[in-house]
PDB file of N, CA and C in Angstrom:
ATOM      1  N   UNK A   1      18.989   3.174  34.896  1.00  0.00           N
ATOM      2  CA  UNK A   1      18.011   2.859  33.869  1.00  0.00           C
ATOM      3  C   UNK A   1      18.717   2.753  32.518  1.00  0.00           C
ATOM      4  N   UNK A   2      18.860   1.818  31.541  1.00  0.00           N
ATOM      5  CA  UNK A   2      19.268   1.518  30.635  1.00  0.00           C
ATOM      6  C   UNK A   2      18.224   2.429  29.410  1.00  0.00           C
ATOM      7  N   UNK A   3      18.881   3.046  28.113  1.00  0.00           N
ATOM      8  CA  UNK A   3      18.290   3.303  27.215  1.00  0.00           C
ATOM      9  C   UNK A   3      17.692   2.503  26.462  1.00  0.00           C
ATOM     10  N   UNK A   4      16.459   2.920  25.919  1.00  0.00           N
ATOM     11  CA  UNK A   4      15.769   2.043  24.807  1.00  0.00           C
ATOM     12  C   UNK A   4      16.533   1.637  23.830  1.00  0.00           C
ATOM     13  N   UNK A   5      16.425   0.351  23.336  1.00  0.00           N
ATOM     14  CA  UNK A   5      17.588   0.353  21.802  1.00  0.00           C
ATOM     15  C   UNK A   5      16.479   0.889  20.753  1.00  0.00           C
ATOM     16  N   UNK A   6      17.457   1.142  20.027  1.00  0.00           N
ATOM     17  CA  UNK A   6      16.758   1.667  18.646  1.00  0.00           C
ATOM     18  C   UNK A   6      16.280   1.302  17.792  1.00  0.00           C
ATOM     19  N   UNK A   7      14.771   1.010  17.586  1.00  0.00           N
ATOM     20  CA  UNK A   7      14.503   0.796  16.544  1.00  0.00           C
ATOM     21  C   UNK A   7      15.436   0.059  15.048  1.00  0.00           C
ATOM     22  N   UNK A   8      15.509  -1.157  14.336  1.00  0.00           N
ATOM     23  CA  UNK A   8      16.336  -1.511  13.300  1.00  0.00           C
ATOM     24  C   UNK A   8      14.947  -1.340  12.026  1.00  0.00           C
ATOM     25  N   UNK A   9      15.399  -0.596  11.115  1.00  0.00           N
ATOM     26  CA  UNK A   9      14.205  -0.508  10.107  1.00  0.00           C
ATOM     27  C   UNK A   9      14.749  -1.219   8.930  1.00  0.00           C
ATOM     28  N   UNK A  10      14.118  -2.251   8.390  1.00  0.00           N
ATOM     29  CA  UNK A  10      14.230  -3.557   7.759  1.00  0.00           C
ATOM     30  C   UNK A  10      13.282  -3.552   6.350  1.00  0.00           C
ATOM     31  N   UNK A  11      13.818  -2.759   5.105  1.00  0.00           N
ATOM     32  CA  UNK A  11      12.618  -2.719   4.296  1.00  0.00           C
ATOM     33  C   UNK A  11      12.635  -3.738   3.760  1.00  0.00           C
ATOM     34  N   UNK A  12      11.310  -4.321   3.043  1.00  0.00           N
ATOM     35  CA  UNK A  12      10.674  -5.139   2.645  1.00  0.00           C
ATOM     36  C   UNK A  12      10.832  -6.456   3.646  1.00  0.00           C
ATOM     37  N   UNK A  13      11.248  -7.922   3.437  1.00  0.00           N
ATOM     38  CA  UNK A  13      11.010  -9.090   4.074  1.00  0.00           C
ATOM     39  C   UNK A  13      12.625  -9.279   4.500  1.00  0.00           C
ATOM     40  N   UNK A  14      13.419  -8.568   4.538  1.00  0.00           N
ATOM     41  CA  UNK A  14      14.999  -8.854   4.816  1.00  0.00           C
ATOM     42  C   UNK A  14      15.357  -8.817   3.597  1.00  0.00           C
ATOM     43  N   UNK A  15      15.193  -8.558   2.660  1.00  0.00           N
ATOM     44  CA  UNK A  15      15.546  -8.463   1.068  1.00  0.00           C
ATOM     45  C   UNK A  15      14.825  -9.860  -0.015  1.00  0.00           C
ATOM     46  N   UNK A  16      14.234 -10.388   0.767  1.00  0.00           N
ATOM     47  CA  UNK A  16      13.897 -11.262   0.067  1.00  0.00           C
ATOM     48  C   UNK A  16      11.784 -11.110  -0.051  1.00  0.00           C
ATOM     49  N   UNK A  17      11.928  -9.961  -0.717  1.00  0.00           N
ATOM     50  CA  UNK A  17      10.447  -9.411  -1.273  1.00  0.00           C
ATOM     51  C   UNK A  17      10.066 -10.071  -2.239  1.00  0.00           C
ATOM     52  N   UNK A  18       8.599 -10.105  -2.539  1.00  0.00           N
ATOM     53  CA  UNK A  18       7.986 -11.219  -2.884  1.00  0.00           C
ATOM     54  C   UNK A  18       6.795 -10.242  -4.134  1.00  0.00           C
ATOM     55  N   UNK A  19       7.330  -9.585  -4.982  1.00  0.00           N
ATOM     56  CA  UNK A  19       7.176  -8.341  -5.675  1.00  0.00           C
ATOM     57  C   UNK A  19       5.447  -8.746  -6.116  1.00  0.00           C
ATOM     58  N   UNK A  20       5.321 -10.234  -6.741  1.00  0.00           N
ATOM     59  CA  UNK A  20       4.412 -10.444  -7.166  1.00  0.00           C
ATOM     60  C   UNK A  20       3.524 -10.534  -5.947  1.00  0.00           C
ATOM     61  N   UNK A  21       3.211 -10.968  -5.264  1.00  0.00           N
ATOM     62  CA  UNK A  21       2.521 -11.063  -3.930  1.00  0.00           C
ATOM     63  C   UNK A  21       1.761  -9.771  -3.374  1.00  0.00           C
ATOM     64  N   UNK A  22       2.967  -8.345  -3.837  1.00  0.00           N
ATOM     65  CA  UNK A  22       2.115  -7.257  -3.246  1.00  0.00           C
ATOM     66  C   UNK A  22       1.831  -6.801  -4.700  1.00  0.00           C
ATOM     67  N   UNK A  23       2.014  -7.081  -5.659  1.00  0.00           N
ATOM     68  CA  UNK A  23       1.215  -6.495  -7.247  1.00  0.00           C
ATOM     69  C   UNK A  23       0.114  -6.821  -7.081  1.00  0.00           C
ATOM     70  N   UNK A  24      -0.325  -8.694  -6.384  1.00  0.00           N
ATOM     71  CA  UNK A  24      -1.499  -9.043  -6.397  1.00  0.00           C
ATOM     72  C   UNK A  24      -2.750  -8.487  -5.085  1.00  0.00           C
ATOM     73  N   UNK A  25      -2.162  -8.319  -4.013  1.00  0.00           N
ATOM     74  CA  UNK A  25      -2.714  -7.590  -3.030  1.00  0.00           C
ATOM     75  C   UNK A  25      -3.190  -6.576  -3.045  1.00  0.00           C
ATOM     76  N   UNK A  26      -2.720  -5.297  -4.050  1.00  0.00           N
ATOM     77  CA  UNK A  26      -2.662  -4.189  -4.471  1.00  0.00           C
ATOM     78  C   UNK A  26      -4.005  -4.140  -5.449  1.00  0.00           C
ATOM     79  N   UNK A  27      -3.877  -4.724  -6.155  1.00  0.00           N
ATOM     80  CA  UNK A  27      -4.986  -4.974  -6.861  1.00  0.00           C
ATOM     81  C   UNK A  27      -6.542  -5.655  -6.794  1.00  0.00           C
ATOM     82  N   UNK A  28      -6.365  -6.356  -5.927  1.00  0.00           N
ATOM     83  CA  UNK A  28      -7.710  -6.737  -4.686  1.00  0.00           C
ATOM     84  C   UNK A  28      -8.038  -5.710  -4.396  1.00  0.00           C
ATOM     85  N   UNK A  29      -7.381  -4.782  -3.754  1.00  0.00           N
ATOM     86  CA  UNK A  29      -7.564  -3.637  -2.771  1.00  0.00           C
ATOM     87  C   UNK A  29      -8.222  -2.821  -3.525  1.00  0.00           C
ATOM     88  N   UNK A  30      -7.907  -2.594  -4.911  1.00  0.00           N
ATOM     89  CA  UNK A  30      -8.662  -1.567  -5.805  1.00  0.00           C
ATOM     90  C   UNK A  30      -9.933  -1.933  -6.205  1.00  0.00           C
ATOM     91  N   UNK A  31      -9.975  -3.780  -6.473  1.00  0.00           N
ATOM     92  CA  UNK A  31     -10.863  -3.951  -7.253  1.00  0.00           C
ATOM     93  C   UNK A  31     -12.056  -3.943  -6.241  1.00  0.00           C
ATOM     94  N   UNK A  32     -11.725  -3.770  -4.680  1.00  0.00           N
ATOM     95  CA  UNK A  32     -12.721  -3.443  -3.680  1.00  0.00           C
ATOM     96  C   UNK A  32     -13.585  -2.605  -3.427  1.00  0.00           C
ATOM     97  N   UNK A  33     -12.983  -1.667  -4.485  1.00  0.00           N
ATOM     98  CA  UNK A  33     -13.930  -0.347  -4.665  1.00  0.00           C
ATOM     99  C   UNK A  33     -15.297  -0.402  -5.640  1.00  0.00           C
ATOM    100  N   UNK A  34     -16.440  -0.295  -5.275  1.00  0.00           N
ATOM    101  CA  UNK A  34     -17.360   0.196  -6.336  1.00  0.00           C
ATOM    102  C   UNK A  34     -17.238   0.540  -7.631  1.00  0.00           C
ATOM    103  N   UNK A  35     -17.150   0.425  -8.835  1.00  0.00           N
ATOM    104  CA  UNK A  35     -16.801   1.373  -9.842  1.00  0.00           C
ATOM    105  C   UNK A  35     -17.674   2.348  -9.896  1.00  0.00           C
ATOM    106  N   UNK A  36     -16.843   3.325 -10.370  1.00  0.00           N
ATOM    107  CA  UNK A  36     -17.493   5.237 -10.263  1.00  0.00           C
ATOM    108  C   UNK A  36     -17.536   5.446 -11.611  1.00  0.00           C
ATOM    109  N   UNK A  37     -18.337   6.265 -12.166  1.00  0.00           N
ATOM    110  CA  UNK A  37     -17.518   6.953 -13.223  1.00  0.00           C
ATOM    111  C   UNK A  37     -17.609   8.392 -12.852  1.00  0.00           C
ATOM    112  N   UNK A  38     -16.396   9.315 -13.666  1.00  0.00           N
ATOM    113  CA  UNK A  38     -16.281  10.870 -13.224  1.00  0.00           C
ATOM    114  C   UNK A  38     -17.378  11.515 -13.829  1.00  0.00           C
ATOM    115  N   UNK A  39     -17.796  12.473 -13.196  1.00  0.00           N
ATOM    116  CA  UNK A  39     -18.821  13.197 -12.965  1.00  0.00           C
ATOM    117  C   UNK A  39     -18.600  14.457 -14.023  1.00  0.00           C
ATOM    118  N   UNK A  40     -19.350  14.714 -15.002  1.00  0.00           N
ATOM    119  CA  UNK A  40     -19.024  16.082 -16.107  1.00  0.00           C
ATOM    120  C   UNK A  40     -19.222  17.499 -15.170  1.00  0.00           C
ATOM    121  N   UNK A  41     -18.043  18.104 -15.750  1.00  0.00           N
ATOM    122  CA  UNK A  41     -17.974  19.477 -14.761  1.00  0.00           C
ATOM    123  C   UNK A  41     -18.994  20.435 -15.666  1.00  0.00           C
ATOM    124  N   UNK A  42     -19.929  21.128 -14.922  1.00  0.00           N
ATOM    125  CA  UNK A  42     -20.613  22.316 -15.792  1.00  0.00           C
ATOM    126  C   UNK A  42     -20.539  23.393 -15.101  1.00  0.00           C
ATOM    127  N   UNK A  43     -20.962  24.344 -15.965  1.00  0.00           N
ATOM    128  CA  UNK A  43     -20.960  25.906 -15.600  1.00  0.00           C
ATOM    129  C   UNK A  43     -21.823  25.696 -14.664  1.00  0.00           C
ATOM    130  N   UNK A  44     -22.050  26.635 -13.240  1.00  0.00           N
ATOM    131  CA  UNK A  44     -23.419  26.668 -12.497  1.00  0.00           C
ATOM    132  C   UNK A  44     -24.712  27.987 -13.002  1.00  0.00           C
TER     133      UNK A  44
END
């Protein structure tokens, strides 16, 4: 039985990342949310 090969871990696209592409993705993702506003903390 031959061993599994190992895993090669490859960050981003082979080096050729596309910086603006995930700034813009990133920001979809947030603007997906509802807006909240924070809640005032009081004494009980």
């Amino acid at each position: 039985m031959t061993p599994l090969p190992s895993p090669e871990v490859v960050e981003g696209n082979g080096g050729n990342t596309d910086w603006g592409l995930w700034t813009e993705a990133v920001k979809d993702e947030e603007n997906a949310f509802a807006p909240t506003e924070p809640m005032p903390l009081r004494a009980r």
